[in-house]
Protein backbone atom coordinates (compact mmCIF):
# COMPACT_ATOMS: atom_id res chain seq x y z
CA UNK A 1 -173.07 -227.63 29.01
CA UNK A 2 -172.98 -224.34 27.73
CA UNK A 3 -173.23 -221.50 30.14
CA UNK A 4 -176.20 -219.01 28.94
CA UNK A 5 -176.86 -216.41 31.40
CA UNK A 6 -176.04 -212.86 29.98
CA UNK A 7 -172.89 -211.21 29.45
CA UNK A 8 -171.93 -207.76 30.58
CA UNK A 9 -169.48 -205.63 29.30
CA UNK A 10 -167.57 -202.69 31.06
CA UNK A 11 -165.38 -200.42 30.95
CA UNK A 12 -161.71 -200.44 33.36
CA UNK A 13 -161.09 -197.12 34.55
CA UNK A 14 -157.32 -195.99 36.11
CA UNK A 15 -157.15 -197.24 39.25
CA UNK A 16 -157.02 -193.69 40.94
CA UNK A 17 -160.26 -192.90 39.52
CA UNK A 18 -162.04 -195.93 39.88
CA UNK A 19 -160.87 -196.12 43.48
CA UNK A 20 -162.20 -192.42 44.15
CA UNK A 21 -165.62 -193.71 42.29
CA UNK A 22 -165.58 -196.99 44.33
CA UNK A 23 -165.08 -195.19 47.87
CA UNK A 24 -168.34 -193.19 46.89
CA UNK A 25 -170.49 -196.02 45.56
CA UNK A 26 -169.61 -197.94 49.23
CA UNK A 27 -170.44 -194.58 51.00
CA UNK A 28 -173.85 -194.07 48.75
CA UNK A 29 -175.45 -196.95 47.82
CA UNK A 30 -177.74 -199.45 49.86
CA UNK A 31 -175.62 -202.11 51.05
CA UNK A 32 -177.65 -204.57 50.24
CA UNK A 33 -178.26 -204.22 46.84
CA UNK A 34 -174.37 -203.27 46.31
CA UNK A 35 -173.04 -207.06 44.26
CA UNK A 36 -170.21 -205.21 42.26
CA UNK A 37 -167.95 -201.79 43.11
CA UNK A 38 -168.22 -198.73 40.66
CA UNK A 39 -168.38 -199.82 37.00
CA UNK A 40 -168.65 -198.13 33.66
CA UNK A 41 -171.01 -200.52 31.67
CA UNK A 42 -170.97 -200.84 27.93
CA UNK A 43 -173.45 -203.67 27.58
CA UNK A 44 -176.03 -205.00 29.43
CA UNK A 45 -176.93 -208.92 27.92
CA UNK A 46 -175.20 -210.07 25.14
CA UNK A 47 -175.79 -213.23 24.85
CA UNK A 48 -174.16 -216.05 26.94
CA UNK A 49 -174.12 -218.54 24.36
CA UNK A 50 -171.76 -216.23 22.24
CA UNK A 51 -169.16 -215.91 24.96
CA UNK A 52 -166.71 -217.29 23.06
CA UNK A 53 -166.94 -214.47 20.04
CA UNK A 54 -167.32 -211.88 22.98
CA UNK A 55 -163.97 -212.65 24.28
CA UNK A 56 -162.28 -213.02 20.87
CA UNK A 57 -163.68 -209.52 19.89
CA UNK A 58 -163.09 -208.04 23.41
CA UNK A 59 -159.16 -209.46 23.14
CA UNK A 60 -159.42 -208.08 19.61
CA UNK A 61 -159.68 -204.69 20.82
CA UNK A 62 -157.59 -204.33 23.69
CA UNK A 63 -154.67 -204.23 20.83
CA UNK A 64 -155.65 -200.56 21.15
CA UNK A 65 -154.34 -197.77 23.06
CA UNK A 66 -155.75 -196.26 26.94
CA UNK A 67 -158.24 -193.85 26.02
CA UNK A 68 -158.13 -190.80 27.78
CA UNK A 69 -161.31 -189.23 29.32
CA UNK A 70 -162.67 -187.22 32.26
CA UNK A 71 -165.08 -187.41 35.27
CA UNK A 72 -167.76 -184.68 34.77
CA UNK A 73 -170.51 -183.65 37.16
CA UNK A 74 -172.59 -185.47 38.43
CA UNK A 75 -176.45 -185.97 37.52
CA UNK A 76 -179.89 -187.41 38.95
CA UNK A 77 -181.21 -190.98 38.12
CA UNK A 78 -184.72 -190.35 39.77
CA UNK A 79 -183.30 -192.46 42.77
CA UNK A 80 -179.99 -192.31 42.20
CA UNK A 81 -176.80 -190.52 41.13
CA UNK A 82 -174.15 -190.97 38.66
CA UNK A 83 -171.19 -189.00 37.11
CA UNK A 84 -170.96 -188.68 33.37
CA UNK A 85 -167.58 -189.81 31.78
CA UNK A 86 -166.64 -188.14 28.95
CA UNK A 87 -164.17 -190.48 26.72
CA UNK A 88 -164.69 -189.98 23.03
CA UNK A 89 -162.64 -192.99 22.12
CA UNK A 90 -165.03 -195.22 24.10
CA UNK A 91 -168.00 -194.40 21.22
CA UNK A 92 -165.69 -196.42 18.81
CA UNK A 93 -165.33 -199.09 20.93
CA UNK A 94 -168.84 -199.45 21.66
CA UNK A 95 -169.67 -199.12 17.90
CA UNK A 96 -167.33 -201.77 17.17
CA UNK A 97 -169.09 -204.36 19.45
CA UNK A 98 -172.26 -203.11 18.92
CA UNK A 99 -171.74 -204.08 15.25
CA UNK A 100 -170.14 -207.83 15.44
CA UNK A 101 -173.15 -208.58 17.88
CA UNK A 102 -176.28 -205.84 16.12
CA UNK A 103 -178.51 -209.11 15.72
CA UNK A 104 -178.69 -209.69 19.66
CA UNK A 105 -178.89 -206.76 21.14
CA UNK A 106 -181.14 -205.61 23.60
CA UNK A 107 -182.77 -202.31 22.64
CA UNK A 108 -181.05 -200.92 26.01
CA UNK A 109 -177.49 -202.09 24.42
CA UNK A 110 -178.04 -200.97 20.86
CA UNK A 111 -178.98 -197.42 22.01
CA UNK A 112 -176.22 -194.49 21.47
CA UNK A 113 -174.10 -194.78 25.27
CA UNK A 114 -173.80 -192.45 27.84
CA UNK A 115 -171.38 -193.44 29.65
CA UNK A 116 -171.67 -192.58 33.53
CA UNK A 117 -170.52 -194.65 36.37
CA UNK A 118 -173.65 -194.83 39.05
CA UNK A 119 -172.16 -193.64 42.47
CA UNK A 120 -175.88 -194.61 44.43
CA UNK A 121 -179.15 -195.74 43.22
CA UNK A 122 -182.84 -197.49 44.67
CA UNK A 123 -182.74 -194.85 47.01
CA UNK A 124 -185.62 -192.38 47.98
CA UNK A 125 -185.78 -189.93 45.83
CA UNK A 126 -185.25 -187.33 48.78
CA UNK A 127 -182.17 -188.84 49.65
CA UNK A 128 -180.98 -188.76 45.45
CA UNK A 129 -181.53 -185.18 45.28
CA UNK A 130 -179.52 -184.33 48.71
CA UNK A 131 -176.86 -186.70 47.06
CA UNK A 132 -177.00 -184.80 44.04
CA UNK A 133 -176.57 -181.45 46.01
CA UNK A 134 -173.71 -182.36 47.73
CA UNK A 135 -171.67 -184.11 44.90
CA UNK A 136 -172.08 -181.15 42.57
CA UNK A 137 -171.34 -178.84 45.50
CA UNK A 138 -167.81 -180.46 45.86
CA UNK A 139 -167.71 -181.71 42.46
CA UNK A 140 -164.44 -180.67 39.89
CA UNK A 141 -163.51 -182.82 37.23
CA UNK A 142 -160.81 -185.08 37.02
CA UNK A 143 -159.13 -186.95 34.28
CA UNK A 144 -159.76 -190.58 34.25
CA UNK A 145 -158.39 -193.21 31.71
CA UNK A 146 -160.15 -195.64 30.04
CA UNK A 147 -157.61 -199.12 30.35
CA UNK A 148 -159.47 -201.77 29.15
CA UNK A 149 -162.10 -203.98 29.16
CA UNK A 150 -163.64 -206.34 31.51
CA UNK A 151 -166.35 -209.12 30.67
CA UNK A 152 -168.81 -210.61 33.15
CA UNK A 153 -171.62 -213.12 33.80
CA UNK A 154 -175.19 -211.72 34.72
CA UNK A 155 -176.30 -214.57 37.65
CA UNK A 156 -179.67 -212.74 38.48
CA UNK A 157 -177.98 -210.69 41.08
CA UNK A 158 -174.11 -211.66 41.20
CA UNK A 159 -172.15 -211.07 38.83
CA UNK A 160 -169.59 -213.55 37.85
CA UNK A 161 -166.09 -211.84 36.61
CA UNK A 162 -165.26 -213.74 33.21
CA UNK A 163 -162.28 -212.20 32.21
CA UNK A 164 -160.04 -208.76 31.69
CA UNK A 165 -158.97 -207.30 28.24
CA UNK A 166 -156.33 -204.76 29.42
CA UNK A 167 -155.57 -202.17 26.68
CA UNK A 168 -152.05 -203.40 25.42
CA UNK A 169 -151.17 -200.17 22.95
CA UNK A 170 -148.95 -197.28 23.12
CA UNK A 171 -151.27 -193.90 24.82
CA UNK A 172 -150.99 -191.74 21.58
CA UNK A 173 -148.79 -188.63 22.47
CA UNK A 174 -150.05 -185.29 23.21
């Protein structure tokens, strides 16, 4: 039986910043709507019954090297709050995926990224723009490294983890 719920694709950040990012997602967000910890998506739904092309070109491109980025401020979602990530390299990776799979992408997923990690969201939007005032408050940026790639399964709710594509090259020196 092939499996065909949706496919999401994200981003693996250093584990320093993703644990800093995950401490403030638990702290921020409902708890009851909180299924996964702080995640940089790429993709929202490509499709399930292309899974196996999806992890040959995911594999494909963890040949390349960590891509270096930073944390920037924060911003408002309406009810929510996220921090922008600012890693150039991650446009090419998107643009390579976005390419192999153009044909079945959701307008959401063939739109130009901007890549943010959401820290809280479905909340009031009172309690977004105190968020929003304190996070900038104590806000500085911070480097944070792009490592790889991780694939999952949409389940309506859940998501399923369905594999990790660790970035296997050499950081470029500088």
């Amino acid at each position: 039986m092939t499996d065909t719920d949706p496919l999401i694709v994200t981003a693996l950040l250093d584990e320093e910043a993703r644990a800093e990012l995950d401490a403030q997602r638990r702290r921020l967000f409902p708890s009851k709507r909180l299924v996964v910890g702080a995640h940089l998506t790429l993709f929202h739904a490509l499709p399930g019954h292309r899974a196996d092309e999806v992890t040959a070109a995911l594999d494909e491109l963890a040949a390349r090297a960590p891509i270096p980025g930073r944390v920037r401020a924060p911003f408002a979602l309406g009810r929510g709050v996220a921090y922008r990530i600012e890693a150039p390299g991650l446009d090419t990776v998107h643009a390579a995926i976005a390419r192999r799979f153009a044909d079945d992408l959701t307008r959401q997923d063939a739109r130009r990224p901007h890549h943010h990690v959401t820290v809280q969201n479905k909340v009031d939007p009172e309690t977004a723009k105190a968020t929003l005032a304190e996070l900038v408050a104590t806000h500085s940026p911070y480097p944070a490294t792009v490592v790889g790639l991780a694939l999952w399964r949409y389940r309506g709710g859940p998501w399923d983890a369905a594999g990790e594509f660790p970035f296997r090259g050499s950081p470029e020196p500088g």
